[in-house]
N, C-alpha and C. Protein backbone atom coordinates (compact mmCIF):
# COMPACT_ATOMS: atom_id res chain seq x y z
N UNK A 1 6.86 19.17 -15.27
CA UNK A 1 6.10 17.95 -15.02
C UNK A 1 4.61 18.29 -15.13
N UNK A 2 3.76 17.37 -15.60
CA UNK A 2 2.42 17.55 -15.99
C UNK A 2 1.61 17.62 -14.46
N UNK A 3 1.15 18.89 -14.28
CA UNK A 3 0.20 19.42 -12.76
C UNK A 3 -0.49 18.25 -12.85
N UNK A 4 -1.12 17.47 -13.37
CA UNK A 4 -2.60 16.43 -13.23
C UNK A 4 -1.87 15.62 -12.63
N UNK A 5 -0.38 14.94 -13.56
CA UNK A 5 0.27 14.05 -12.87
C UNK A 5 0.92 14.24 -11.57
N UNK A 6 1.21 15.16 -11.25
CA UNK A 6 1.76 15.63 -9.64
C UNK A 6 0.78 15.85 -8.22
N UNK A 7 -0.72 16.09 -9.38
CA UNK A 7 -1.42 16.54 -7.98
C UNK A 7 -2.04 14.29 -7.85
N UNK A 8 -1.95 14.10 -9.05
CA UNK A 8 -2.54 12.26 -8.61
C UNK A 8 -1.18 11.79 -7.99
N UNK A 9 -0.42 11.73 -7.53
CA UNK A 9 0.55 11.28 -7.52
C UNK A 9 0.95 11.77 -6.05
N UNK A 10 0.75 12.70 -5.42
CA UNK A 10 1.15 14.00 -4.23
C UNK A 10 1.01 12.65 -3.16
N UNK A 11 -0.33 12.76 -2.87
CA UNK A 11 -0.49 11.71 -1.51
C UNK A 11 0.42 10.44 -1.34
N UNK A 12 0.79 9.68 -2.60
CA UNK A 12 1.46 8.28 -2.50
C UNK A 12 2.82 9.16 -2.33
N UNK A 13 3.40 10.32 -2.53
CA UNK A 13 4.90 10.61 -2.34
C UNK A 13 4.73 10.78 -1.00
N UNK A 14 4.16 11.49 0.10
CA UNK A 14 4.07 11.84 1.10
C UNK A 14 3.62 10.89 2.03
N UNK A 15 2.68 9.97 1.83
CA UNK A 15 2.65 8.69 2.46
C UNK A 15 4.18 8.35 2.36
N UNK A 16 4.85 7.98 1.32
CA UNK A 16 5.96 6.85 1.44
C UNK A 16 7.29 7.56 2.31
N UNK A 17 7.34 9.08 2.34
CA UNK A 17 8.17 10.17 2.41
C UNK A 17 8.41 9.60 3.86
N UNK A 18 6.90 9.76 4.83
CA UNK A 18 6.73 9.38 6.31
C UNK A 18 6.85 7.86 6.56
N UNK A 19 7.07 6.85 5.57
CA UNK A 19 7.12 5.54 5.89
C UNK A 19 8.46 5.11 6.89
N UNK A 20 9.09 5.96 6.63
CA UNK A 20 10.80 5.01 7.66
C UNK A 20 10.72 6.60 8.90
N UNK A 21 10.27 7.85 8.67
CA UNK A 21 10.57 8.07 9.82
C UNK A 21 9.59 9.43 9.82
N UNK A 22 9.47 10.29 10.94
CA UNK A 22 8.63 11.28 11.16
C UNK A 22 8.83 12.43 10.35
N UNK A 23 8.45 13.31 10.14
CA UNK A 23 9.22 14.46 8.91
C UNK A 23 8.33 15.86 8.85
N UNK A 24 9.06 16.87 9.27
CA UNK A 24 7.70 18.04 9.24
C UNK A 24 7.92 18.80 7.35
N UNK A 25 6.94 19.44 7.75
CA UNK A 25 6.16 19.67 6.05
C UNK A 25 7.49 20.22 5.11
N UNK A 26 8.34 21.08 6.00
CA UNK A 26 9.61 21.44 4.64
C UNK A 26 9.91 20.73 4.53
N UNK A 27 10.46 20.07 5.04
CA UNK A 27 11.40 18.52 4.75
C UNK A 27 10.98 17.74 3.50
N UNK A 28 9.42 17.53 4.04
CA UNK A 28 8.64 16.91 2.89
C UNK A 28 8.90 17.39 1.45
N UNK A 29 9.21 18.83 1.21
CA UNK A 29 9.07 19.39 0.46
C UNK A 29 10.38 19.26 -0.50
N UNK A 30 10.72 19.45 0.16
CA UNK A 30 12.57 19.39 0.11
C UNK A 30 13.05 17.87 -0.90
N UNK A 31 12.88 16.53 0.20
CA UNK A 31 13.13 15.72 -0.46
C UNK A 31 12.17 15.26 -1.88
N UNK A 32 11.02 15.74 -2.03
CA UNK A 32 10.19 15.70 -3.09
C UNK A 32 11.28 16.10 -4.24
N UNK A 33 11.61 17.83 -3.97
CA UNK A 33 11.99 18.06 -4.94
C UNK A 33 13.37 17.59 -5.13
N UNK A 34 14.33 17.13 -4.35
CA UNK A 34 15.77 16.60 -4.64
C UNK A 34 15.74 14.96 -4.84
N UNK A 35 14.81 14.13 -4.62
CA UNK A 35 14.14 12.79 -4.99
C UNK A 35 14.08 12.74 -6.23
N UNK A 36 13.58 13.92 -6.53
CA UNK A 36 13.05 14.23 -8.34
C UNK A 36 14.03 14.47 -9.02
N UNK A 37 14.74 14.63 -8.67
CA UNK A 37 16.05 15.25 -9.61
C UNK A 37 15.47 17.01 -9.73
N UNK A 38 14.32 17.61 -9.00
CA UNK A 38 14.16 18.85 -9.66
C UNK A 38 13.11 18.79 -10.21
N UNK A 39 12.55 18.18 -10.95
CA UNK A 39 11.39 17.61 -11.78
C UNK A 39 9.93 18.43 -10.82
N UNK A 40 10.14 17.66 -9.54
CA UNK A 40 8.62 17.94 -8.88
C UNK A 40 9.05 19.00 -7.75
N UNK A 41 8.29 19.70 -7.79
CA UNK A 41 8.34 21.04 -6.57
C UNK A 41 7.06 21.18 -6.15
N UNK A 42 6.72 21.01 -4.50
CA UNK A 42 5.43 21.28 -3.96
C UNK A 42 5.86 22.96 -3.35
N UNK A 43 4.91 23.87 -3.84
CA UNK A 43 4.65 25.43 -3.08
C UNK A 43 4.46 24.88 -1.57
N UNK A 44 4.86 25.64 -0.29
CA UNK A 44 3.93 25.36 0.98
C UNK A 44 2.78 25.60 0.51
N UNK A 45 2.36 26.93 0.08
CA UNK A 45 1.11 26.82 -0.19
C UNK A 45 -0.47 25.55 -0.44
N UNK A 46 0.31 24.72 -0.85
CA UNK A 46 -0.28 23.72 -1.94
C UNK A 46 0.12 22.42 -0.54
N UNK A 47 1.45 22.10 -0.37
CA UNK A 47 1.91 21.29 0.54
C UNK A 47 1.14 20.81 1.87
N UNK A 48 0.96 22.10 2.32
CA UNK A 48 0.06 22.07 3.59
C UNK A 48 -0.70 21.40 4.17
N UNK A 49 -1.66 21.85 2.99
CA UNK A 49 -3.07 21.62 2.45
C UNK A 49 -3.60 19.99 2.02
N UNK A 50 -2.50 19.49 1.51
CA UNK A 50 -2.42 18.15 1.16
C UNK A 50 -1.84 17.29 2.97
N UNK A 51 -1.11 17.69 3.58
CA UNK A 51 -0.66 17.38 5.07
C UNK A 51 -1.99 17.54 6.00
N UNK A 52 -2.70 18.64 6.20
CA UNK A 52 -3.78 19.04 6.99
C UNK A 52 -4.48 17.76 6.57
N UNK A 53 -4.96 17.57 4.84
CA UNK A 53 -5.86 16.45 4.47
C UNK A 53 -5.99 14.90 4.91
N UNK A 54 -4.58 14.66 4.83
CA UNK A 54 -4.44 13.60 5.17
C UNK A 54 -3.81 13.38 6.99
N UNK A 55 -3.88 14.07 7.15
CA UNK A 55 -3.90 14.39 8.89
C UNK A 55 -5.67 13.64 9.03
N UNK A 56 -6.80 15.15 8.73
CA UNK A 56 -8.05 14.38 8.51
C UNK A 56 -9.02 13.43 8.32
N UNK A 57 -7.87 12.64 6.97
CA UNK A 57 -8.34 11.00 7.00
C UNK A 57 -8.04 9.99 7.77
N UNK A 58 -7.23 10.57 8.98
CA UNK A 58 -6.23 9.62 10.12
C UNK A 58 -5.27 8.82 9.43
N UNK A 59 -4.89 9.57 8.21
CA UNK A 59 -3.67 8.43 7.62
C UNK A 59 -2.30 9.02 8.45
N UNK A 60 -2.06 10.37 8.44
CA UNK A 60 -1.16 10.50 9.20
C UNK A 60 -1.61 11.34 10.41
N UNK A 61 -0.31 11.69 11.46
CA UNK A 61 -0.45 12.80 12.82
C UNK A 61 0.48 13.33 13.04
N UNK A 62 0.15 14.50 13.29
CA UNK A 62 1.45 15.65 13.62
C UNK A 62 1.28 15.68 14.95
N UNK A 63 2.83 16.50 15.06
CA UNK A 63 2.81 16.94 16.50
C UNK A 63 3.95 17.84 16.82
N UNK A 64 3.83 18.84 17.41
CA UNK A 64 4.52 20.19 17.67
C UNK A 64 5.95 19.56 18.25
N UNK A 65 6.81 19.82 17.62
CA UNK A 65 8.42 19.66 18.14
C UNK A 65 9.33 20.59 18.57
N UNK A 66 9.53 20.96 19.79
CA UNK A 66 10.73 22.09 20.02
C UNK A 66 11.98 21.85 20.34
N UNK A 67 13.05 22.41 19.67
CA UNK A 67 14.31 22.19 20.04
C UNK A 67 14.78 23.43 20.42
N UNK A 68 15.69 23.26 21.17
CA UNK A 68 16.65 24.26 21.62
C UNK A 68 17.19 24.93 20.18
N UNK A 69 17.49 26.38 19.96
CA UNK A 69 18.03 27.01 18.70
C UNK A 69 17.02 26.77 17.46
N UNK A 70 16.28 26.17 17.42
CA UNK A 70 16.02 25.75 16.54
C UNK A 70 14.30 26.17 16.69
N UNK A 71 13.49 26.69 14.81
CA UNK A 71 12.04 27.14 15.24
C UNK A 71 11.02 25.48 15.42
N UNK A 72 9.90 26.31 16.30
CA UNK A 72 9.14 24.63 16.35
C UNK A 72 8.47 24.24 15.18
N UNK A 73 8.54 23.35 15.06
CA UNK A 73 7.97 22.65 13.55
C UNK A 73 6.87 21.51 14.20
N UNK A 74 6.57 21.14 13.23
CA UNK A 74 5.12 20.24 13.50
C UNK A 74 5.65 18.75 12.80
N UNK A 75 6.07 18.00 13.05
CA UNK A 75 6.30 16.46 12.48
C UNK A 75 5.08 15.52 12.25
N UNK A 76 4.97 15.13 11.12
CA UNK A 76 3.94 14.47 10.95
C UNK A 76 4.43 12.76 10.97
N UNK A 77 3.72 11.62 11.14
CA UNK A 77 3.92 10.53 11.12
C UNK A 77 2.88 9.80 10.25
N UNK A 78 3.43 8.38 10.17
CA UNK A 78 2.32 7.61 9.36
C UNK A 78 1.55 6.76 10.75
N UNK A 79 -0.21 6.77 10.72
CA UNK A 79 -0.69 5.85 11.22
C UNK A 79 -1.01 4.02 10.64
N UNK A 80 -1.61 3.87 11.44
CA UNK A 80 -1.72 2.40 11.06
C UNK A 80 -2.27 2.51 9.19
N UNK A 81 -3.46 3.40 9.82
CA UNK A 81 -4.46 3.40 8.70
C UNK A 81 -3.70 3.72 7.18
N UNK A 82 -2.72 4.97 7.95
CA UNK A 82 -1.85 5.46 6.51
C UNK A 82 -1.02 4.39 5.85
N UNK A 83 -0.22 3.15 7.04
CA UNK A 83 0.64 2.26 6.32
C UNK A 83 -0.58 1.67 5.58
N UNK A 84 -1.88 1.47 5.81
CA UNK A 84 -2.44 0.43 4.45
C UNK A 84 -2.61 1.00 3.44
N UNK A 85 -3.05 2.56 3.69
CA UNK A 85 -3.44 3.14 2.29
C UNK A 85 -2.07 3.29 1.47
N UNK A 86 -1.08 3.26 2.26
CA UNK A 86 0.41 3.53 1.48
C UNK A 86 0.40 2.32 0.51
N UNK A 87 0.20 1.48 1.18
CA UNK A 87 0.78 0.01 0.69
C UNK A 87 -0.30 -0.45 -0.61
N UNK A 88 -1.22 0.33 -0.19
CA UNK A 88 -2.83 -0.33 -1.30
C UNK A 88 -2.02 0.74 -2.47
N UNK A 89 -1.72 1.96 -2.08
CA UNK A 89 -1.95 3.13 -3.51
C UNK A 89 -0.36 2.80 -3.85
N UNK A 90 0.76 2.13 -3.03
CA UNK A 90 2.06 1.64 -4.13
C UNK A 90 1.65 1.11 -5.12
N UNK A 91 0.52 0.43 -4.53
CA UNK A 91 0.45 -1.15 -5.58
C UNK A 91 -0.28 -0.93 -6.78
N UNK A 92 -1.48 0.23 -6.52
CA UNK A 92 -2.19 0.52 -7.53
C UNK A 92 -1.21 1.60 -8.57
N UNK A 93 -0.15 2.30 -7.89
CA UNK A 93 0.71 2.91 -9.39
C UNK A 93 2.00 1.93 -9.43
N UNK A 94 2.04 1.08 -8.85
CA UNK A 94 3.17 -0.07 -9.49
C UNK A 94 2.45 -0.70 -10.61
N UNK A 95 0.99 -0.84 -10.77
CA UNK A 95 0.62 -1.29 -11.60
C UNK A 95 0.35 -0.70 -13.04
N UNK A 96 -0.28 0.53 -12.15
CA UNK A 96 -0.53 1.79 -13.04
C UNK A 96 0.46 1.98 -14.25
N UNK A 97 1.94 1.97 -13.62
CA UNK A 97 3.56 2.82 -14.51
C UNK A 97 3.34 1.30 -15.48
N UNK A 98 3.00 0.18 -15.40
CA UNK A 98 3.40 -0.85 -15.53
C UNK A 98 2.69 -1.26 -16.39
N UNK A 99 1.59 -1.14 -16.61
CA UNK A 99 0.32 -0.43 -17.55
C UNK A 99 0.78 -0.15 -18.65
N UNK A 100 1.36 1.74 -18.26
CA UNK A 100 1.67 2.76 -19.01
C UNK A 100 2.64 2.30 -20.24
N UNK A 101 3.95 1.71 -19.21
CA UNK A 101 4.50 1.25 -19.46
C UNK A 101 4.78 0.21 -21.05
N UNK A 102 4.03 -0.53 -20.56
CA UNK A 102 3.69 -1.73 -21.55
C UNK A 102 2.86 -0.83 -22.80
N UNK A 103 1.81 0.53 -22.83
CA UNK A 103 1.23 0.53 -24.17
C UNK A 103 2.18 1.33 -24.63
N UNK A 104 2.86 1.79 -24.07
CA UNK A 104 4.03 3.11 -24.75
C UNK A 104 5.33 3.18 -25.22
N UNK A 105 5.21 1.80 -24.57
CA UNK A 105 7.13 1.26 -25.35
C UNK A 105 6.97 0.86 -27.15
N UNK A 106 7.79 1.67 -27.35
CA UNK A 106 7.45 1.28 -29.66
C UNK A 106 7.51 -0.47 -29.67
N UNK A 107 7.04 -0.66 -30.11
CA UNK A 107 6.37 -1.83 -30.92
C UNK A 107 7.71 -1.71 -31.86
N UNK A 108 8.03 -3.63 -31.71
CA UNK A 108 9.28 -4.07 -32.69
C UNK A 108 8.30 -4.68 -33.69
N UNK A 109 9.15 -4.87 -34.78
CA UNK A 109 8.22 -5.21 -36.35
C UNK A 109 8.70 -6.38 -36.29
């Protein structure tokens, strides 16, 4: 998959990822890449970094989770602020693919 298109694209997967429920960063990672069919794979490396960010902009918030057996992980959620930016940046690549879409389909004669 084209890096330009994955790194424009990263924040609206991870916004929508946290839309129905809380999710710490493997997880995130995980369903990215089995969502994709395989296609998209985030490194932690890279993953993080994009989570910390948008922690920053108050779109989302983590918070330390411990279970019994299990190591503690950090769950992140969507805030208010994040459901608008989710909902503004669906709309701007619903339009975007839709765009694309329309100049790239062959032309009937």
């Amino acid at each position: 998959m084209d890096r330009e298109l994955k790194k424009g694209s990263a924040e609206l997967m991870i916004l929508a990822l946290l839309e129905a429920r809380p999710r710490h960063g493997y997880e995130i990672g995980k369903l990215i890449e089995a969502r994709s069919g395989g296609a998209l794979r985030f490194h932690v490396a890279s993953l993080y970094p994009l989570l910390y960010r948008l922690a920053g902009r108050g779109w989302i918030e983590g918070r330390w989770v411990e279970r019994p057996g299990q190591r503690r992980r950090r769950y992140y959620k969507l805030t208010s602020r994040g459901r608008k930016v989710l909902a503004a940046q669906r709309s701007t690549w619903e339009s975007f693919v839709a765009a694309i879409h329309r100049v790239t389909r062959p032309e009937r004669a």
